[in-house]
Protein backbone atom coordinates (compact mmCIF):
# COMPACT_ATOMS: atom_id res chain seq x y z
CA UNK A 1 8.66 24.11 14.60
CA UNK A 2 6.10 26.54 14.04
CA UNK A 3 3.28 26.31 11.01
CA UNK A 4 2.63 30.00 9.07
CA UNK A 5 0.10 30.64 6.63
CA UNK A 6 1.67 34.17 4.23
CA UNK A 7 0.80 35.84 1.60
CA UNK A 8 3.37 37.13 -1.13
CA UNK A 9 4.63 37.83 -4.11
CA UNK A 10 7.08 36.78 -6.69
CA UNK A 11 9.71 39.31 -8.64
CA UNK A 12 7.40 39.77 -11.30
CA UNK A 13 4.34 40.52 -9.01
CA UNK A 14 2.52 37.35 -8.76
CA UNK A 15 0.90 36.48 -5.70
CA UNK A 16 1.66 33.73 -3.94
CA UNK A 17 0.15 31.93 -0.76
CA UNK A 18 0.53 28.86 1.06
CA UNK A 19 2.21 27.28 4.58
CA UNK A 20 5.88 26.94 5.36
CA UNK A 21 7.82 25.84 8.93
CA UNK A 22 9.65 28.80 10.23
CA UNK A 23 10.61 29.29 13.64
CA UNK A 24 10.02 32.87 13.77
CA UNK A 25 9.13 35.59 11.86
CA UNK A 26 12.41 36.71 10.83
CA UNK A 27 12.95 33.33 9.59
CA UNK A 28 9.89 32.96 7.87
CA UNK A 29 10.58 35.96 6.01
CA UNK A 30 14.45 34.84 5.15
CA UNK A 31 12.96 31.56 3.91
CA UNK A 32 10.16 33.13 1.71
CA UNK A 33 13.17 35.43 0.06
CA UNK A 34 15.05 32.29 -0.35
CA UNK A 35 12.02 30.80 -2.58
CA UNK A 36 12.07 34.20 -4.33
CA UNK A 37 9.12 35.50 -2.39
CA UNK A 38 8.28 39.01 -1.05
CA UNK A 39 6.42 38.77 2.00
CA UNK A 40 3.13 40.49 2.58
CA UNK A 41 1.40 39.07 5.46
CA UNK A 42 1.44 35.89 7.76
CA UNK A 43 -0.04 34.17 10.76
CA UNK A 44 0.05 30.85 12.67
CA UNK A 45 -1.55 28.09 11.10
CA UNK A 46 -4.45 26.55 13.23
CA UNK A 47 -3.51 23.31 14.28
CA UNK A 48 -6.85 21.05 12.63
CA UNK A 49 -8.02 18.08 14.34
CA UNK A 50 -6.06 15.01 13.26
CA UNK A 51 -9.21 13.25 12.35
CA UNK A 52 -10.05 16.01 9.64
CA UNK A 53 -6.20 16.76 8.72
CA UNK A 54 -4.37 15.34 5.58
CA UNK A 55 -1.00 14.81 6.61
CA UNK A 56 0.12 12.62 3.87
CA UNK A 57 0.95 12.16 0.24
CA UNK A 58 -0.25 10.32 -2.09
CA UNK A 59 0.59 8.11 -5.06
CA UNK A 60 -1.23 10.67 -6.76
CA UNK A 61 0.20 13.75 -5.49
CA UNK A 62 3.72 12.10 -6.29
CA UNK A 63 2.49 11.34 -9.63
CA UNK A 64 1.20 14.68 -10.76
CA UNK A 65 4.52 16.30 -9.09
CA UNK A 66 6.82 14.19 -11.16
CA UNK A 67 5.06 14.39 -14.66
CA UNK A 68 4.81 18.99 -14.08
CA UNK A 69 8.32 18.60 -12.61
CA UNK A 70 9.30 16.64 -16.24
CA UNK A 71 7.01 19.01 -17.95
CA UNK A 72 8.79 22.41 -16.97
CA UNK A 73 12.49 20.73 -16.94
CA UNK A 74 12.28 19.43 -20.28
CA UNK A 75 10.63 22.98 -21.17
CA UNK A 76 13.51 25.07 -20.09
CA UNK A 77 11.56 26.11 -17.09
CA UNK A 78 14.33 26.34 -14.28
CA UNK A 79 14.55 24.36 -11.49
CA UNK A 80 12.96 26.66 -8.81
CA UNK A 81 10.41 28.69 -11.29
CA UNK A 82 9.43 24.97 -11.53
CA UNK A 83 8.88 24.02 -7.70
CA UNK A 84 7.44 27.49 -7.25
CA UNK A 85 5.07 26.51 -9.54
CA UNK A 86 4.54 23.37 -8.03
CA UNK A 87 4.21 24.73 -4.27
CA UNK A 88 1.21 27.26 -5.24
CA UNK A 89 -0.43 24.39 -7.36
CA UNK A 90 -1.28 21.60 -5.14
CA UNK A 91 -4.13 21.67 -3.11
CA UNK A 92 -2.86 19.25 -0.14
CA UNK A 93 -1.11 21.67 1.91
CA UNK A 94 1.23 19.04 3.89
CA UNK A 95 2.52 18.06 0.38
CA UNK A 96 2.55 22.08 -0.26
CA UNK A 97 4.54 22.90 3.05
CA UNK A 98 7.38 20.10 2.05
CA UNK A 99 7.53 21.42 -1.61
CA UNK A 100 7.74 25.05 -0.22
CA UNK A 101 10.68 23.37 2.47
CA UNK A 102 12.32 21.48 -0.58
CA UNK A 103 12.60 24.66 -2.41
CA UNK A 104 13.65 26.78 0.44
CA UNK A 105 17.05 24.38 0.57
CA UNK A 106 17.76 24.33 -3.29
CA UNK A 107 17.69 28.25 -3.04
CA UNK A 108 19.74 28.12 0.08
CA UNK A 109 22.24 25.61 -2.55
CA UNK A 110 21.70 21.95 -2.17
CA UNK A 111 20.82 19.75 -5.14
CA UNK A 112 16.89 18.99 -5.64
CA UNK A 113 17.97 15.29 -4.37
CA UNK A 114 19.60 16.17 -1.10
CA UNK A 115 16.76 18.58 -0.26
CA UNK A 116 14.10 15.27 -1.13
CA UNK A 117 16.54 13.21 0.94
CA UNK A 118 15.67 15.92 3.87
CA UNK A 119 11.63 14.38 3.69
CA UNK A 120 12.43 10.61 3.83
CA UNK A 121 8.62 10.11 4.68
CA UNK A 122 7.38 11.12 1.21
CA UNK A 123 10.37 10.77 -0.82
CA UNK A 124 12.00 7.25 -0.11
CA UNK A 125 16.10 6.54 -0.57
CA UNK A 126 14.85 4.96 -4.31
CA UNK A 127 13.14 8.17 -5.25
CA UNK A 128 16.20 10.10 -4.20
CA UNK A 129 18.61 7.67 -5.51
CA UNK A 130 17.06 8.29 -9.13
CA UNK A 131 16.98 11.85 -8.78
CA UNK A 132 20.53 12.21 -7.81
CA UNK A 133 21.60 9.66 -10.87
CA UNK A 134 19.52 11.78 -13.10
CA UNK A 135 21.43 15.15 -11.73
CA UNK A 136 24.50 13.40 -12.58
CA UNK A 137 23.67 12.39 -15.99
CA UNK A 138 22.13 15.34 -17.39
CA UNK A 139 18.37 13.06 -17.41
CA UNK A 140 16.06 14.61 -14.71
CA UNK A 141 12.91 15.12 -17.08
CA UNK A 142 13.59 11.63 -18.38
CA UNK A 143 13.55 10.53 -14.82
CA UNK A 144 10.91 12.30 -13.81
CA UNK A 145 8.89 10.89 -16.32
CA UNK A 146 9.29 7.20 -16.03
CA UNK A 147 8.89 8.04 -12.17
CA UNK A 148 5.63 9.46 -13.34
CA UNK A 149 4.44 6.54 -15.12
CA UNK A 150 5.59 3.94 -12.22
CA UNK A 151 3.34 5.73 -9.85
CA UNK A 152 0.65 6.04 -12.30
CA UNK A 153 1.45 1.82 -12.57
CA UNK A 154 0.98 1.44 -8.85
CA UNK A 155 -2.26 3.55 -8.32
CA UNK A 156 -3.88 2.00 -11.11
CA UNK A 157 -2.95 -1.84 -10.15
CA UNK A 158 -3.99 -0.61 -6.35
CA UNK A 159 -7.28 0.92 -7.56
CA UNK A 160 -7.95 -2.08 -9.59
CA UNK A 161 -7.51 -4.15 -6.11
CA UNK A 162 -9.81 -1.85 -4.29
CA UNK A 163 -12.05 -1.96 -6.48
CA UNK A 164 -12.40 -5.85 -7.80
CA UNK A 165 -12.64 -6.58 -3.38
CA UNK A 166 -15.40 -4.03 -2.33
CA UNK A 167 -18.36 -7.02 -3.22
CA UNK A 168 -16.99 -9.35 -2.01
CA UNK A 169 -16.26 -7.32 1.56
CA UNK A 170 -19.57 -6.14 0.85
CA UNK A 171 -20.90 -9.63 0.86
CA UNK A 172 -18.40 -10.51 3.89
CA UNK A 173 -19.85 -8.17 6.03
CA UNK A 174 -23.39 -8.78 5.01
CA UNK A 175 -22.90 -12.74 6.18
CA UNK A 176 -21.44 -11.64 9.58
CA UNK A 177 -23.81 -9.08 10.31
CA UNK A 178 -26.75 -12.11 9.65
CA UNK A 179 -25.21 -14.39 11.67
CA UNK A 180 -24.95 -11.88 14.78
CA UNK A 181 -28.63 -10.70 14.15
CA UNK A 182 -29.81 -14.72 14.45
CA UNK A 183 -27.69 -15.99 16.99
CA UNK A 184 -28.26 -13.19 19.17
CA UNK A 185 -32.00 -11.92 18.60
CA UNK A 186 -33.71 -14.62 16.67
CA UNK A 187 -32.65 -17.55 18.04
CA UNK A 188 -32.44 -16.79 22.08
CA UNK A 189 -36.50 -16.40 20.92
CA UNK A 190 -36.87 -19.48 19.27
CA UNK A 191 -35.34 -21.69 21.89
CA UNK A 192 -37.82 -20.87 24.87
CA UNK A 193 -40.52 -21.97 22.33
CA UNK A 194 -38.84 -25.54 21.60
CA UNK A 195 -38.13 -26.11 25.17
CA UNK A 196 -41.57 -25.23 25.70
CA UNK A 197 -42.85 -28.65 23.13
CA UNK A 198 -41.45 -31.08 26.33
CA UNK A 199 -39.45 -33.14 23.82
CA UNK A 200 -35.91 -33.93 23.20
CA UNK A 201 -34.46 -31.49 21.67
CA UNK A 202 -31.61 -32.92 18.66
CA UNK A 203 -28.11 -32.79 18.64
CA UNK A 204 -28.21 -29.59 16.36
CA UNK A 205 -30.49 -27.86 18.08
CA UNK A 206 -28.25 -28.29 21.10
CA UNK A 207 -25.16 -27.35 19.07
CA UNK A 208 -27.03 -23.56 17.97
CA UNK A 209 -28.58 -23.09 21.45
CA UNK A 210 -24.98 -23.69 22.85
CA UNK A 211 -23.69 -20.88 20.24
CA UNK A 212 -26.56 -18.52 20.94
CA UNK A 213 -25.80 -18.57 24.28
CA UNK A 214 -22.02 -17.74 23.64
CA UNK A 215 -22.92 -14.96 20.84
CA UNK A 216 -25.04 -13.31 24.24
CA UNK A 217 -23.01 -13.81 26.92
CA UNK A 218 -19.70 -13.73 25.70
CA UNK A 219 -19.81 -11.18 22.65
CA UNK A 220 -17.22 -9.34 24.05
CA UNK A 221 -14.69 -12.46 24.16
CA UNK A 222 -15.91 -13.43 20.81
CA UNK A 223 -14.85 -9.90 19.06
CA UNK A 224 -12.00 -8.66 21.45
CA UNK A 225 -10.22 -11.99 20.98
CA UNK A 226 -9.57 -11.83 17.18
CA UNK A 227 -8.64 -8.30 18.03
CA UNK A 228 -6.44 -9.01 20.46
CA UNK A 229 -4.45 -11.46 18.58
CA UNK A 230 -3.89 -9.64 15.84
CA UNK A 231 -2.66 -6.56 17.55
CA UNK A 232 -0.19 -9.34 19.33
CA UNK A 233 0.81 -10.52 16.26
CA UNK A 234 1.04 -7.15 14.38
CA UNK A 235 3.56 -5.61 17.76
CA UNK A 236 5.63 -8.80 17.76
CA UNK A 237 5.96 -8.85 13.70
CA UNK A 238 7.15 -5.10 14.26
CA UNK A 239 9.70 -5.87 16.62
CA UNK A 240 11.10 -9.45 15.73
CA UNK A 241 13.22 -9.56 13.11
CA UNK A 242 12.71 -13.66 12.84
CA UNK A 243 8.98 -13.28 13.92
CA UNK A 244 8.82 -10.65 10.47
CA UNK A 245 10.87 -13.06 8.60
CA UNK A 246 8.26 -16.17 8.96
CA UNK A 247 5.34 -13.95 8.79
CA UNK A 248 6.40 -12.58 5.16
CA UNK A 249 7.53 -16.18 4.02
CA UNK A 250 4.23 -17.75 5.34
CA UNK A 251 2.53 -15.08 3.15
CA UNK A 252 4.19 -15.91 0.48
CA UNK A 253 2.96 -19.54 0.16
CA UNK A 254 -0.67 -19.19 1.30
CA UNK A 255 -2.51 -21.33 -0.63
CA UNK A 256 -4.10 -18.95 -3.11
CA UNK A 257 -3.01 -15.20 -2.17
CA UNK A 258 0.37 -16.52 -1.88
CA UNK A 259 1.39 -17.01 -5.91
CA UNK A 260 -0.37 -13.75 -6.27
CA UNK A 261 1.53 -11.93 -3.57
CA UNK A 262 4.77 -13.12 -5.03
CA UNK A 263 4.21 -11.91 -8.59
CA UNK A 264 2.81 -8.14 -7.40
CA UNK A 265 6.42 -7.86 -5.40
CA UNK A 266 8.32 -9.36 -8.46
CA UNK A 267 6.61 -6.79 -11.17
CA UNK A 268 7.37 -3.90 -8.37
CA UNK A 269 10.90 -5.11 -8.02
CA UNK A 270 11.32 -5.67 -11.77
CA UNK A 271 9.64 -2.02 -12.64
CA UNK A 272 12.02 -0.53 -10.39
CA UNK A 273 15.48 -2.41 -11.34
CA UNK A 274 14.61 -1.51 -15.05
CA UNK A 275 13.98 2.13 -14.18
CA UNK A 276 17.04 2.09 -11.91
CA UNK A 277 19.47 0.63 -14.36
CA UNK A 278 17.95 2.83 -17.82
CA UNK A 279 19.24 5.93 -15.19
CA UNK A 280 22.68 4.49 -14.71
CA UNK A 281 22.40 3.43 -11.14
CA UNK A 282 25.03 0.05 -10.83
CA UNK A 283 23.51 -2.96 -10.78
CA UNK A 284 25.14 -3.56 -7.09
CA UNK A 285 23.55 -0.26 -5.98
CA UNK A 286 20.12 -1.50 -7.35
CA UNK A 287 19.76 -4.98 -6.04
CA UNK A 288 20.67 -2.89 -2.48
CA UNK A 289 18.26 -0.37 -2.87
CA UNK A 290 15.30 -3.39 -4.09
CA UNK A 291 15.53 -4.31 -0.49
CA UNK A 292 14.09 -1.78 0.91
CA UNK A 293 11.13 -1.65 -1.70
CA UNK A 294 9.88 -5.55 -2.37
CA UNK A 295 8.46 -4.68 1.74
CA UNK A 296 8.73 -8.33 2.22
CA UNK A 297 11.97 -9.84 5.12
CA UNK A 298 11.97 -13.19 2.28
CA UNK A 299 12.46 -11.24 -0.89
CA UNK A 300 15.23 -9.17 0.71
CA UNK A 301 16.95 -11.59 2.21
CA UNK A 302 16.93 -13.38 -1.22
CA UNK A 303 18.39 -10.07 -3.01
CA UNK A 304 21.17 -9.87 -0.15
CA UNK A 305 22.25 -13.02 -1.08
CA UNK A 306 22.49 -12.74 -4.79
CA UNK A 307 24.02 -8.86 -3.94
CA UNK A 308 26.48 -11.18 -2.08
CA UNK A 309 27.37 -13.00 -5.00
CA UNK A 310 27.61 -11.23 -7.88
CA UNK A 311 29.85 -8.95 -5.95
CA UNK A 312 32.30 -12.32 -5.28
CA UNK A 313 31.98 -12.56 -9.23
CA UNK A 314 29.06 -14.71 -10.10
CA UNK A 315 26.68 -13.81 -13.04
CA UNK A 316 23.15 -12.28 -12.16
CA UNK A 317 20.99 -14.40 -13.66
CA UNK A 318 23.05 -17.33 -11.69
CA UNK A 319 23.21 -15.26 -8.68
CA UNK A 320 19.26 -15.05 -8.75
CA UNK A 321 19.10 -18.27 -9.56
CA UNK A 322 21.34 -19.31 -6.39
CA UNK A 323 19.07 -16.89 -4.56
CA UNK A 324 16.19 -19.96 -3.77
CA UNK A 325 13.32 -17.23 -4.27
CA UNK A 326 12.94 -16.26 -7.86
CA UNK A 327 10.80 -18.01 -10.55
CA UNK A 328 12.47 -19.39 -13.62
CA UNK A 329 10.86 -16.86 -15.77
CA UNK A 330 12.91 -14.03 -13.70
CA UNK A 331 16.10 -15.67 -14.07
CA UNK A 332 15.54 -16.72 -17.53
CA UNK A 333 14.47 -12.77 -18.43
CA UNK A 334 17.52 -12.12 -16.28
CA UNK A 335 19.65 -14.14 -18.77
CA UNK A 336 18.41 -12.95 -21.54
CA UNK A 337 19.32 -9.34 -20.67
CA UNK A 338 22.43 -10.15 -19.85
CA UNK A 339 23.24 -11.46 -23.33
CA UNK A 340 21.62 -9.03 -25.26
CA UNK A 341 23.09 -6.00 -22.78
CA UNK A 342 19.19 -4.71 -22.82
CA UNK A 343 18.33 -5.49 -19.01
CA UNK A 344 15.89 -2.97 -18.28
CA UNK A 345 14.12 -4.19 -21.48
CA UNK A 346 14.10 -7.73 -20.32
CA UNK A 347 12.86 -6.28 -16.98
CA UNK A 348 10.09 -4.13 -17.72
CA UNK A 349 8.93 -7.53 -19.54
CA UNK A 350 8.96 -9.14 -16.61
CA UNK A 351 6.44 -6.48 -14.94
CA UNK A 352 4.75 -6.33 -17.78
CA UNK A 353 3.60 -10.23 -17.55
CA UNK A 354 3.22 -10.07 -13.93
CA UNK A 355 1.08 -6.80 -13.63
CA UNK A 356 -1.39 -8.47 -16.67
CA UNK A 357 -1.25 -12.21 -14.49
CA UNK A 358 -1.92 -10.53 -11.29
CA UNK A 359 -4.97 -9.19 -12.78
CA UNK A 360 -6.12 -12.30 -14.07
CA UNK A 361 -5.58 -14.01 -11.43
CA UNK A 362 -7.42 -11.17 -9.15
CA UNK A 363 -10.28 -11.23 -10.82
CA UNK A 364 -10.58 -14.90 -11.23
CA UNK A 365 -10.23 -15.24 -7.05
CA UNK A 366 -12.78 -12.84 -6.48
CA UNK A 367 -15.09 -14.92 -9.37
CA UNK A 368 -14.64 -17.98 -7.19
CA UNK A 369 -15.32 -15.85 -3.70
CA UNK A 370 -18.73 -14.58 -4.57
CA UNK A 371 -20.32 -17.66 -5.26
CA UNK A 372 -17.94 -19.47 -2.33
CA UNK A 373 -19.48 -16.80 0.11
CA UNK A 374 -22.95 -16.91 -1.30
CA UNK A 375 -22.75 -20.40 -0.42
CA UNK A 376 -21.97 -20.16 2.90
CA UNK A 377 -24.36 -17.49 3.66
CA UNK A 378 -26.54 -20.36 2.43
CA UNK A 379 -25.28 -23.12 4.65
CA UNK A 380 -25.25 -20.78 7.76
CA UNK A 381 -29.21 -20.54 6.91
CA UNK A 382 -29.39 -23.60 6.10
CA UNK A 383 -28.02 -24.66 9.18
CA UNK A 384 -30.17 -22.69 11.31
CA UNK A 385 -33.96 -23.37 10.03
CA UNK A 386 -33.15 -26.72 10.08
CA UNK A 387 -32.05 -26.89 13.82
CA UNK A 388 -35.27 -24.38 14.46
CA UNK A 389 -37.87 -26.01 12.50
CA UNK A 390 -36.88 -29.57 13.02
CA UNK A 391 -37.84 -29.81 16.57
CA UNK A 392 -41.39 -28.26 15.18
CA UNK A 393 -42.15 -30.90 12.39
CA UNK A 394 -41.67 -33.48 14.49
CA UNK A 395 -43.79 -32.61 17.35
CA UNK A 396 -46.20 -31.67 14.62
CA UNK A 397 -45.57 -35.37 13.43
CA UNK A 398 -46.59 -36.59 17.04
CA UNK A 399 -49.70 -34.89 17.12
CA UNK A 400 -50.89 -36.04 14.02
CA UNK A 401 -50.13 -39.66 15.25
């Protein structure tokens, strides 16, 4: 369909401008009138190249449209003054054309959660399922605002990650660019000099001449392989079902990113369950829709099976418990909230503790992987004068004899 840039008004006389899918004029025009719009002028969009163009949303974008959306709602603003608003606000003009489509089908009268369930891309089945509750109970802006604050959670904890790993994939980079630069100029010019002494050359000598010549004749092998396998392993995880399965459980008992792994899918899980069930979602409905948002085969297949049985009766702590996956501290929170009837409170403790551990336990991994890398930057160096300059000090030796 068709891109338009137009220019128009509101009722009131306030101009208005942005880009909107029509498939003709005519339509353009009857979907501008259906956002309350007077149309003044319009042309095709130019298509950008995809390099420059933003075509997606967000955590951010999602964030700052869920707190304005809770601001004007709990204001009195109605619904479509609101996404009006919203649509002539926001600077990323993908996110602009899907607000302006959004808007467009509540005038045309659907609810605001089966014209988000019409952009699946930017507004998953959870988002939507939370909406819709909240249009049910009379709780949008207090929806809206704990959606608000869970995307504000993720950016943050995702920032935080960014951040805490650019040294040490600083430092990463820094070692492998060394060891090319050696292998491949310094030490091809090094070896004609040792063969050069007449003398028998040591065993690692012969070891870093043997990887020198690889590095130069076979650098192509050396970094199209690891690309190679990856891009296997990333088309058959796509399309396996049991190859996706083993992949996520292997991840999720690595040695040391493993623990970690596991506790930023539980807080996500827990965060969401707790928002979920404070909206009046069933619990059934929840665990189903957690599937699709812990992004890991494992966990879901762990919350199919306790779905499975608390629907045949069984508690949901015992259910979790059952479930093979879940730490004690889940099911004990689980348990807890179950006797006290204040799940999403024992939830939201549950993210709470894993969001601060994750942290911790970031930060303390990255502690131990600068000075792990630093030393074996070292050892590389190490490594490599002493297979150079060995040869040298002892034909030195021999001429001083």
């Amino acid at each position: 369909m068709p891109t338009f840039n137009y220019k128009a008004v509101d009722q009131i006389g306030r101009p208005a401008h942005g880009q909107i899918d029509a498939l003709n004029e005519v339509d353009l025009e009857v979907r501008l009138e259906r956002m309350g719009l007077s149309m003044i002028t319009f042309r095709p969009a130019r298509k950008s190249p995809a390099l420059f163009k933003r075509s997606h949303v967000s955590l951010q974008d999602l964030m700052m449209f869920c707190f304005q959306l809770e601001q004007l709602t709990s204001s009195g603003v109605p619904l479509l003054e609101g996404l009006a608003d919203l649509r002539d606000s926001t600077t990323n003009l993908h996110f602009q054309k899907i607000i302006g489509a959004v808007t467009s089908e509540v005038e045309g009268g659907k609810l605001l959660s089966q014209a988000l369930a019409e952009h699946p891309k930017v507004f998953n089945p959870l988002f939507v399922s939370l909406v819709q509750a909240g249009e049910q109970t009379g709780r949008l802006p207090e929806v809206f605002d704990n959606l608000a604050n869970t995307f504000k959670w993720q950016d943050e904890l995702l920032s935080q990650t960014r951040r805490l790993l650019a040294y040490p994939l600083f430092i990463m980079v820094m070692v492998l660019s060394a060891v090319v630069f050696l292998m491949i100029y310094l030490v091809p010019k090094m070896v004609g000099f040792l063969r050069n002494m007449g003398q028998e050359l040591p065993l690692q000598t012969k070891v870093l001449i043997f990887l020198s010549n690889a590095f130069v004749n076979y650098w192509w092998l050396i970094l199209g392989l690891p690309v190679l396998i990856i891009s296997a392993l990333a088309y058959l995880i796509h399309h396996s079902p049991a190859a996706r399965y083993r992949f996520d459980y292997l991840m999720l008992h690595l040695p040391v990113t493993g623990p970690i792994l596991q506790k930023i899918i539980l807080a996500r899980f827990a965060r969401y369950f707790a928002l979920m069930y404070q909206t009046g979602i069933p619990i059934l409905d929840a665990i189903k829709t957690s599937e699709n948002i812990v992004d890991n085969r494992a966990v879901a297949d762990a919350l199919t099976r306790a779905h499975h049985q608390i629907n045949a009766g069984e508690s949901m702590s015992e259910s979790f418990r059952n479930a093979g996956l879940f730490p004690a501290l889940v099911v004990r929170m689980i348990k807890v909230g179950e006797s006290t009837g204040a799940l999403d409170v024992a939830l939201l403790k549950i993210s709470y503790f894993y969001d601060r551990d994750v942290r911790e336990s970031i930060e303390k991994m990255l502690k131990m992987l600068e000075p792990a890398l630093t030393v074996i930057l070292g050892a590389i160096m190490a490594f490599i004068m002493f297979s150079v300059l060995g040869p040298v000090y002892d034909s030195f030796s021999t001429l001083k004899l």
